[in-house]
Protein backbone atom coordinates (compact mmCIF):
# COMPACT_ATOMS: atom_id res chain seq x y z
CA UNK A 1 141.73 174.62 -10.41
CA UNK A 2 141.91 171.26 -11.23
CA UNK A 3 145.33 170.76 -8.84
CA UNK A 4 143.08 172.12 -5.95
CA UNK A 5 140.52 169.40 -6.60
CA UNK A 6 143.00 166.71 -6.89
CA UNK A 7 144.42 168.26 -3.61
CA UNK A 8 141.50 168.24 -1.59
CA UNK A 9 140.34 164.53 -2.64
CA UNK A 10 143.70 163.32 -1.38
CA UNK A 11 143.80 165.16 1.97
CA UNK A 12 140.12 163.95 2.16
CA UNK A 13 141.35 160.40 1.96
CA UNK A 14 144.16 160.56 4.27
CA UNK A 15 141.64 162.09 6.76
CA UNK A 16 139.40 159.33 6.62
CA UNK A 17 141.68 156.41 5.92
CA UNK A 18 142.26 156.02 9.73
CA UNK A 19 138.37 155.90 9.95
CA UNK A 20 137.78 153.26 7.99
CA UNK A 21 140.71 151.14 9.25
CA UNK A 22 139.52 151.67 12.43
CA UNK A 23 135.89 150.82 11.70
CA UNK A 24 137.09 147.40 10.08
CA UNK A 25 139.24 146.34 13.21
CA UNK A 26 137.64 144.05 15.30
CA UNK A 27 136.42 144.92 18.44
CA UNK A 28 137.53 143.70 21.60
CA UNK A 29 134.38 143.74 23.36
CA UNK A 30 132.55 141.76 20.99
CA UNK A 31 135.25 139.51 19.21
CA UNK A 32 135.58 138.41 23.35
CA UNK A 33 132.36 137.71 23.68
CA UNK A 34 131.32 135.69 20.45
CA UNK A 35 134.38 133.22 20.98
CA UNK A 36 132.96 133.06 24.69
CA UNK A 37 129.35 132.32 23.44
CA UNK A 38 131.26 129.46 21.57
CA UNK A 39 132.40 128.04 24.47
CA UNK A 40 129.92 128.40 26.62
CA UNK A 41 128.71 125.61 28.64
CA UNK A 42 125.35 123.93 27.37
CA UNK A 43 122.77 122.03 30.09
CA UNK A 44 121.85 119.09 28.20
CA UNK A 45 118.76 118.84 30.34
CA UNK A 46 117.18 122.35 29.32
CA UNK A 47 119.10 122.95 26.04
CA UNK A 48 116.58 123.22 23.27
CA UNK A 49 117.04 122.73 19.59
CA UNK A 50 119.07 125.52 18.57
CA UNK A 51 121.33 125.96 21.66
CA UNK A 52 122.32 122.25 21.05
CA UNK A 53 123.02 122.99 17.46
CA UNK A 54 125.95 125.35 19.08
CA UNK A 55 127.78 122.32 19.83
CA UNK A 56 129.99 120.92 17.29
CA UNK A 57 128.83 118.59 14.92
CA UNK A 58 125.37 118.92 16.30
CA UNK A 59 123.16 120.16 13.42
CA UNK A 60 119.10 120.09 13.54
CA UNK A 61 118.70 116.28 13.30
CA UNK A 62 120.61 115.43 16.26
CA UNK A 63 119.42 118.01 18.20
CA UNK A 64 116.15 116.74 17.96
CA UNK A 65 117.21 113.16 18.78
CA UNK A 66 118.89 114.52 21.68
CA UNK A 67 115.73 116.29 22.86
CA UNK A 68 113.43 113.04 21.86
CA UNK A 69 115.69 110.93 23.95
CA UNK A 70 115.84 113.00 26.55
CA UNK A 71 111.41 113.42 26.64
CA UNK A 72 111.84 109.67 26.13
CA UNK A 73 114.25 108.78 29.41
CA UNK A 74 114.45 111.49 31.42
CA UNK A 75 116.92 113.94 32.44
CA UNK A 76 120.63 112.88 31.82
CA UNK A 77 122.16 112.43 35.21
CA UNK A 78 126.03 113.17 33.98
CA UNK A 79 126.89 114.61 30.58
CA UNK A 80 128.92 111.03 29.49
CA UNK A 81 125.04 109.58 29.65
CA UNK A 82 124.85 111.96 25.62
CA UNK A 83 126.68 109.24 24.52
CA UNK A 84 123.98 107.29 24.40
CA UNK A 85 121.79 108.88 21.84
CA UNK A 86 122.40 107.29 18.61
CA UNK A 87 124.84 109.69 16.54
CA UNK A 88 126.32 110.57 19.61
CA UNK A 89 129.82 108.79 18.90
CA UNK A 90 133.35 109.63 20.22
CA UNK A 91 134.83 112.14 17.85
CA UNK A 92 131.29 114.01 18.60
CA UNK A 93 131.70 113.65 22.53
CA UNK A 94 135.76 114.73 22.74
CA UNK A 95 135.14 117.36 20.59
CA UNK A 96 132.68 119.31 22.72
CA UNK A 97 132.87 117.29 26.43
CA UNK A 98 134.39 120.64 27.68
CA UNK A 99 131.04 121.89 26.90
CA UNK A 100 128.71 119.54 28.10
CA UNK A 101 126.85 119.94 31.25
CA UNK A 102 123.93 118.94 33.53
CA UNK A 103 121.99 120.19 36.04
């Protein structure tokens, strides 16, 4: 009895090995889309707080200068003018100038 037991819990694993393998793999679909959402092109002129954040080397603090300056001076008129919020420095801008936009 026991051999039957032992049987049936191994043919019960190789059944759902595949499964679980497959349920582990990353999709497609959605591994597509998140490193798309990464890149995705932010307005600097309507971004908020947290949609700025998505930009490298953007956490809350600059986000919020960003937005201050921006209340402060008016709409950026071409995405080089982020430079000139203070903490804005090179390594910041050629790391996400791809992603930079305005509108």
């Amino acid at each position: 009895m026991s051999h039957l037991v032992a049987l049936t819990v191994v043919l019960t694993a190789a059944l759902l090995l595949p499964l679980t393998a497959a349920a582990d793999a990353p999709r497609g679909d959605k591994g597509s889309a998140a490193a798309s959402a990464g890149s995705a092109r932010i307005n600097i002129n309507t971004a908020g707080v947290k949609e700025l954040m998505t930009l490298g080397g953007v956490g809350r603090s600059l986000a919020e200068k960003i937005v201050k300056h921006r209340d402060a001076h008016g709409p950026f008129k071409k995405p080089e003018d982020l430079r000139r919020v203070e903490g804005v420095g090179d390594a910041l801008w050629e790391k996400n100038r791809t992603r930079i936009g305005v509108k």
